[in-house]
C-alpha atoms as a PDB file:
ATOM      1  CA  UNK A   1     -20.374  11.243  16.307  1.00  0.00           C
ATOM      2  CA  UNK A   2     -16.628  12.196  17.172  1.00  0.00           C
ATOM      3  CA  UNK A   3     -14.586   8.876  18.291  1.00  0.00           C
ATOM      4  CA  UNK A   4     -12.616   8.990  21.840  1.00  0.00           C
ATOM      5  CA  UNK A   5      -8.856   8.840  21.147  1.00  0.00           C
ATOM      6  CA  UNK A   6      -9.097   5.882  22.773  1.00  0.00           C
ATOM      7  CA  UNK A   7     -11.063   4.527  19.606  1.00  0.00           C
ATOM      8  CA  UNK A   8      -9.095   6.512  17.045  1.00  0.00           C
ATOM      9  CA  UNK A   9      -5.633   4.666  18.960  1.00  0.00           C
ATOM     10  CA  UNK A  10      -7.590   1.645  18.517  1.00  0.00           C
ATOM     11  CA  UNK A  11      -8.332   2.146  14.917  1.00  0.00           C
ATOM     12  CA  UNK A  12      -5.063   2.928  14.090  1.00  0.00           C
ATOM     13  CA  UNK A  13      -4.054   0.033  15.859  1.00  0.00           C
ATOM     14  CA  UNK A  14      -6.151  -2.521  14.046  1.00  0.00           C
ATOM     15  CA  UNK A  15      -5.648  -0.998  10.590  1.00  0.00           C
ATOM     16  CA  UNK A  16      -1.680  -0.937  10.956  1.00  0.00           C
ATOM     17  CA  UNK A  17      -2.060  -4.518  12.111  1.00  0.00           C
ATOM     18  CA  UNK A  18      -4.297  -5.427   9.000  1.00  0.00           C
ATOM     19  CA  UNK A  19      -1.954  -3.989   6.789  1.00  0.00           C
ATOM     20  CA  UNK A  20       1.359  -5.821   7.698  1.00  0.00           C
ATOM     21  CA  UNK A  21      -0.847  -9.155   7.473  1.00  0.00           C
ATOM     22  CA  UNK A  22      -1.643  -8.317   3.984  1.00  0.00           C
ATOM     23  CA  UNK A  23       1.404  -6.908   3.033  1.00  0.00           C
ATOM     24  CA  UNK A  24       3.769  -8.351   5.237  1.00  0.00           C
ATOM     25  CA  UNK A  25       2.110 -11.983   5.686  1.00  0.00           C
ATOM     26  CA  UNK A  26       0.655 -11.803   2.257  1.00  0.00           C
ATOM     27  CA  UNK A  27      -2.870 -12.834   4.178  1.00  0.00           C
ATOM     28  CA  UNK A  28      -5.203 -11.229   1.323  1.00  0.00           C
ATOM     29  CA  UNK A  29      -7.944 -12.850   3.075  1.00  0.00           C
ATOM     30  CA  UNK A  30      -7.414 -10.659   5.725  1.00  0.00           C
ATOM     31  CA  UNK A  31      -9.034  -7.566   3.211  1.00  0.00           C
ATOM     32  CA  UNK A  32     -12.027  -9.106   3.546  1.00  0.00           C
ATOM     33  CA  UNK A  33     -12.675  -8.790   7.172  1.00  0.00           C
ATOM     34  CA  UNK A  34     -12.541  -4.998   6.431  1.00  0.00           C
ATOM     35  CA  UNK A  35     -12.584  -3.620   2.937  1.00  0.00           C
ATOM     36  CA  UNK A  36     -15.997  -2.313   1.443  1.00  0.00           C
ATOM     37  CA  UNK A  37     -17.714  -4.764  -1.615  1.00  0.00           C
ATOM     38  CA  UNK A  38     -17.570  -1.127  -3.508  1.00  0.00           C
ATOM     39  CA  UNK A  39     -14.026  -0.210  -2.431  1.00  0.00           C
ATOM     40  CA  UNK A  40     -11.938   1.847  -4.717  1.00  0.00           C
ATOM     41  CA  UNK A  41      -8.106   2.618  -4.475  1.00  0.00           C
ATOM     42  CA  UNK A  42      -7.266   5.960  -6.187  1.00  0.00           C
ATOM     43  CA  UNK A  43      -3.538   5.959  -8.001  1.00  0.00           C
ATOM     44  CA  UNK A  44      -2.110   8.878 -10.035  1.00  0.00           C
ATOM     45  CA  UNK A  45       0.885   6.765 -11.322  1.00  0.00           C
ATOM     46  CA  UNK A  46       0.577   4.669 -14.589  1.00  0.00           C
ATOM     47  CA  UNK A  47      -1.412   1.656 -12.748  1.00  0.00           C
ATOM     48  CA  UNK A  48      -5.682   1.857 -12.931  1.00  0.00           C
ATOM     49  CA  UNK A  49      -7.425   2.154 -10.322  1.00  0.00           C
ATOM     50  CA  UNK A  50      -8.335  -0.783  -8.102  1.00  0.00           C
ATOM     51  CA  UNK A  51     -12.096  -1.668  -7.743  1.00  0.00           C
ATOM     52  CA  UNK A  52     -13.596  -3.947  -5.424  1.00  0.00           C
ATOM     53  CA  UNK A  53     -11.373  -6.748  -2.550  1.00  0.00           C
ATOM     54  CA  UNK A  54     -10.433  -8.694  -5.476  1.00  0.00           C
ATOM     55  CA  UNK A  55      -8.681  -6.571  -7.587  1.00  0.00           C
ATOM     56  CA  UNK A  56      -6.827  -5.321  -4.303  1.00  0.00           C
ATOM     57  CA  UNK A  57      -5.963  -9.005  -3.693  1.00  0.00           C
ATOM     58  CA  UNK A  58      -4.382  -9.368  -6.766  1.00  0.00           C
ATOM     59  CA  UNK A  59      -2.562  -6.047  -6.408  1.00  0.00           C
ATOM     60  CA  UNK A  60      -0.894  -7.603  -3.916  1.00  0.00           C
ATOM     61  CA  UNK A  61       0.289 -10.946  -5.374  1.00  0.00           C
ATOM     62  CA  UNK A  62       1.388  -9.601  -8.066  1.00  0.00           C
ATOM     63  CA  UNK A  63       3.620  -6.912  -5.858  1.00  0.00           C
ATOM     64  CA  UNK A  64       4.428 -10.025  -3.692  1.00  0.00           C
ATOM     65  CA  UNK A  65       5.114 -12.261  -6.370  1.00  0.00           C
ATOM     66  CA  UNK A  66       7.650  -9.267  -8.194  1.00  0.00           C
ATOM     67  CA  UNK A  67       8.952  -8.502  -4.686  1.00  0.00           C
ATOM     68  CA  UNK A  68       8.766 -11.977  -2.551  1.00  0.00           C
ATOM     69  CA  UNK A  69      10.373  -9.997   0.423  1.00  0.00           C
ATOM     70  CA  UNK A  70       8.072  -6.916   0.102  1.00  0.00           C
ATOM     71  CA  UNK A  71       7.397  -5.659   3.581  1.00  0.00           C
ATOM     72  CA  UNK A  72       5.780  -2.228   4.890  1.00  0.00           C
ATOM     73  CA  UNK A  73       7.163  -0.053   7.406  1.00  0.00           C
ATOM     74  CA  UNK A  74       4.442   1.761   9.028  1.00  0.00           C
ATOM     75  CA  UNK A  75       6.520   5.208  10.013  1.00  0.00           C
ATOM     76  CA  UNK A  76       3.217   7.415  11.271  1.00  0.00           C
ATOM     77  CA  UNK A  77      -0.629   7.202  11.612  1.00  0.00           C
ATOM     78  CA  UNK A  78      -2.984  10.163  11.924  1.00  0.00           C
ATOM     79  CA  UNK A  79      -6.730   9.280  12.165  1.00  0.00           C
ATOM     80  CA  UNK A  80     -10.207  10.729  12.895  1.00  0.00           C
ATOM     81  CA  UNK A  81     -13.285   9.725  12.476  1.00  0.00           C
ATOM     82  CA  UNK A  82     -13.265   8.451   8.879  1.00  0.00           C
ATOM     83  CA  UNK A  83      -9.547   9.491   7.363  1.00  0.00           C
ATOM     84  CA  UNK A  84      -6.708   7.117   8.397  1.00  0.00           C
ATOM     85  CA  UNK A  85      -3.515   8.988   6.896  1.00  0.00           C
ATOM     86  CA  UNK A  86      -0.707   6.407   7.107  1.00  0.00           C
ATOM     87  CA  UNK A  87       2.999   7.236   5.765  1.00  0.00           C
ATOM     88  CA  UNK A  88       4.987   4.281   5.004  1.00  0.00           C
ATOM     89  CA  UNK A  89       8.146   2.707   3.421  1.00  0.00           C
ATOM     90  CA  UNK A  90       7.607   0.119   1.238  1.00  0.00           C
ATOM     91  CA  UNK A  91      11.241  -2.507   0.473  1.00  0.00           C
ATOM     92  CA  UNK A  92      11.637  -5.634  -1.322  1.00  0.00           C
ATOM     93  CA  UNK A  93      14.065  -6.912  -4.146  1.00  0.00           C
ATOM     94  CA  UNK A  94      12.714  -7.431  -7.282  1.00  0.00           C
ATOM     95  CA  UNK A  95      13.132 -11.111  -8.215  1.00  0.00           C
ATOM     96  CA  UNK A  96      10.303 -11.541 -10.222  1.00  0.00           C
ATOM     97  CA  UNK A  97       8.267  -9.615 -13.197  1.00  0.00           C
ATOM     98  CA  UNK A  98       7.072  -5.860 -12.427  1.00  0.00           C
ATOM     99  CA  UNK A  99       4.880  -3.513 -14.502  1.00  0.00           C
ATOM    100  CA  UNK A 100       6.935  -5.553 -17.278  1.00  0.00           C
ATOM    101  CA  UNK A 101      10.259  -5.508 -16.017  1.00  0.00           C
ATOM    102  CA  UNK A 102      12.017  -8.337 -15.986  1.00  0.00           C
ATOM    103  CA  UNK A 103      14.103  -9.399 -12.342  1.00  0.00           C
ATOM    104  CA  UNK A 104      16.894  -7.064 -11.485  1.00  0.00           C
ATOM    105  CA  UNK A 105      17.984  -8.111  -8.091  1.00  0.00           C
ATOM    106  CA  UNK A 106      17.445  -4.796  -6.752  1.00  0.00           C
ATOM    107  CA  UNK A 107      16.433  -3.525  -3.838  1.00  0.00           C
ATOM    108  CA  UNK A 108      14.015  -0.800  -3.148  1.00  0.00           C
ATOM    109  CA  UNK A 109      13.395   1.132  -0.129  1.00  0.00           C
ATOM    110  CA  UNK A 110      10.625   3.640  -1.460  1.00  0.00           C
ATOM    111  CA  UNK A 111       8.612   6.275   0.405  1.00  0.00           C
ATOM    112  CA  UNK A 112       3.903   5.732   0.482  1.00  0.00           C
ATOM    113  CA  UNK A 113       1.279   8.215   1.670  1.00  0.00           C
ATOM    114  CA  UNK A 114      -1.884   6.297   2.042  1.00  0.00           C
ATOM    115  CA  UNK A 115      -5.082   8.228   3.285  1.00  0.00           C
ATOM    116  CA  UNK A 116      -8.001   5.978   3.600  1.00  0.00           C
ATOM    117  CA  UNK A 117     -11.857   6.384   3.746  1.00  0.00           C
ATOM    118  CA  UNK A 118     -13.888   4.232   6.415  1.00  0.00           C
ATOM    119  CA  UNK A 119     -17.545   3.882   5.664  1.00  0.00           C
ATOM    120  CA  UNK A 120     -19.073   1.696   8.835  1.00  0.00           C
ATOM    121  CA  UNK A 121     -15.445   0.544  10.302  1.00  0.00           C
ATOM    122  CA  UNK A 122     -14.557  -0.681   6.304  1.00  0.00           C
ATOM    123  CA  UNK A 123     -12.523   1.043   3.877  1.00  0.00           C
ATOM    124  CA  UNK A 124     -14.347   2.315   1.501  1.00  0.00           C
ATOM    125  CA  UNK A 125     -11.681   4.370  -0.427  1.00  0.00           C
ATOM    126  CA  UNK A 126      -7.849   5.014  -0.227  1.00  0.00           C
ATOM    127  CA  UNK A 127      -5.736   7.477  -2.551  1.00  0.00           C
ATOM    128  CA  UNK A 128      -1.795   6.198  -2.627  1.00  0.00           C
ATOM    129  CA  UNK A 129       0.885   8.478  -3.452  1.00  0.00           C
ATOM    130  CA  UNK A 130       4.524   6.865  -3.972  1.00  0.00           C
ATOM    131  CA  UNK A 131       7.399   7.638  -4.959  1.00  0.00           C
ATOM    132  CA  UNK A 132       7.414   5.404  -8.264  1.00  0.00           C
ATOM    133  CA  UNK A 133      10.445   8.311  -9.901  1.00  0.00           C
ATOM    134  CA  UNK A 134      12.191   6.666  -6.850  1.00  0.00           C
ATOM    135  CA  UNK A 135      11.237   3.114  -7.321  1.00  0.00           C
ATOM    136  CA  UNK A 136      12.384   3.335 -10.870  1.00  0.00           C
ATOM    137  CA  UNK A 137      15.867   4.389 -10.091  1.00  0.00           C
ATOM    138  CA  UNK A 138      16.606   1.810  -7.613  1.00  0.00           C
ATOM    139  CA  UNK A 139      15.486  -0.638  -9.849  1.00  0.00           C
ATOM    140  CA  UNK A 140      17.792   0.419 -12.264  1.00  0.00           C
ATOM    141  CA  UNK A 141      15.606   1.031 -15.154  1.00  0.00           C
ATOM    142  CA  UNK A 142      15.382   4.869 -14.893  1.00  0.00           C
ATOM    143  CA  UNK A 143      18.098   7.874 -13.735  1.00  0.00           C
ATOM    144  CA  UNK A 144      17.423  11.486 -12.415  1.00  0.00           C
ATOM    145  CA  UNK A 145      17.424  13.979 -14.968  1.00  0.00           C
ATOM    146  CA  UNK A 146      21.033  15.378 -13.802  1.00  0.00           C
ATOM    147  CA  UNK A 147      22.343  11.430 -13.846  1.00  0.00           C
ATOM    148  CA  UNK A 148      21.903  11.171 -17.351  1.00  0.00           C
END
């Protein structure tokens, strides 16, 4: 049955909310109030996929422990009944170990597309698309093609 864009509003609401306490307040806790047991997170970069609240809890320590600052910027929401398409900035400065990179100091300010699956008011799967070509370059460890 279709939601009342009173519900989708509300949706959007509470899911924007729950992501700033995760990845703002670094409550992981917080995921499991409303991720699935089975959830998956979907990545095309280098980094696995993410299965199960656990793994996603320790996705985010690890981010928070390389970036101690890290903080989302929700820019725009679009939901319906089960796709919550969220676009995002992601910023921090590395101070701490990343994907193997030692601490630069550098700050990023990097562009996310998250679209998430809810399966009974959880999310049951989300694909993330960044821009880690981005990421790279203000971290210092990578240059455009033309920059070389």
């Amino acid at each position: 049955m279709a939601q009342s864009r009173r519900e989708t509003d509300q949706l959007k609401d509470e899911m924007s909310s729950l992501a700033e306490r995760v990845w703002n307040d670094g409550d992981v806790d917080a995921i499991d109030d409303r991720f699935a047991h089975d959830f998956v997170r979907h990545t095309p970069e280098s980094l696995p996929d993410i299965h199960g609240p656990e793994a996603y809890k320790e996705r985010v320590r690890e981010l928070r422990s390389a970036f101690p600052d890290f903080e989302i910027d929700i820019e725009r929401t679009v939901a319906d009944d089960e796709l919550l398409l969220t676009h995002l900035t992601i910023s921090g400065t590395h101070d701490g170990e990343f994907m193997g990179i030692e601490p630069t100091g550098e700050s990023i300010d990097v562009p996310v597309m998250s679209l998430m699956r809810l399966e009974d008011d959880r999310v049951a799967e989300e694909w993330l698309l960044s821009d880690s070509m981005e990421m790279m370059v203000q971290l210092g460890v990578a240059a455009y093609p033309d920059e070389v």
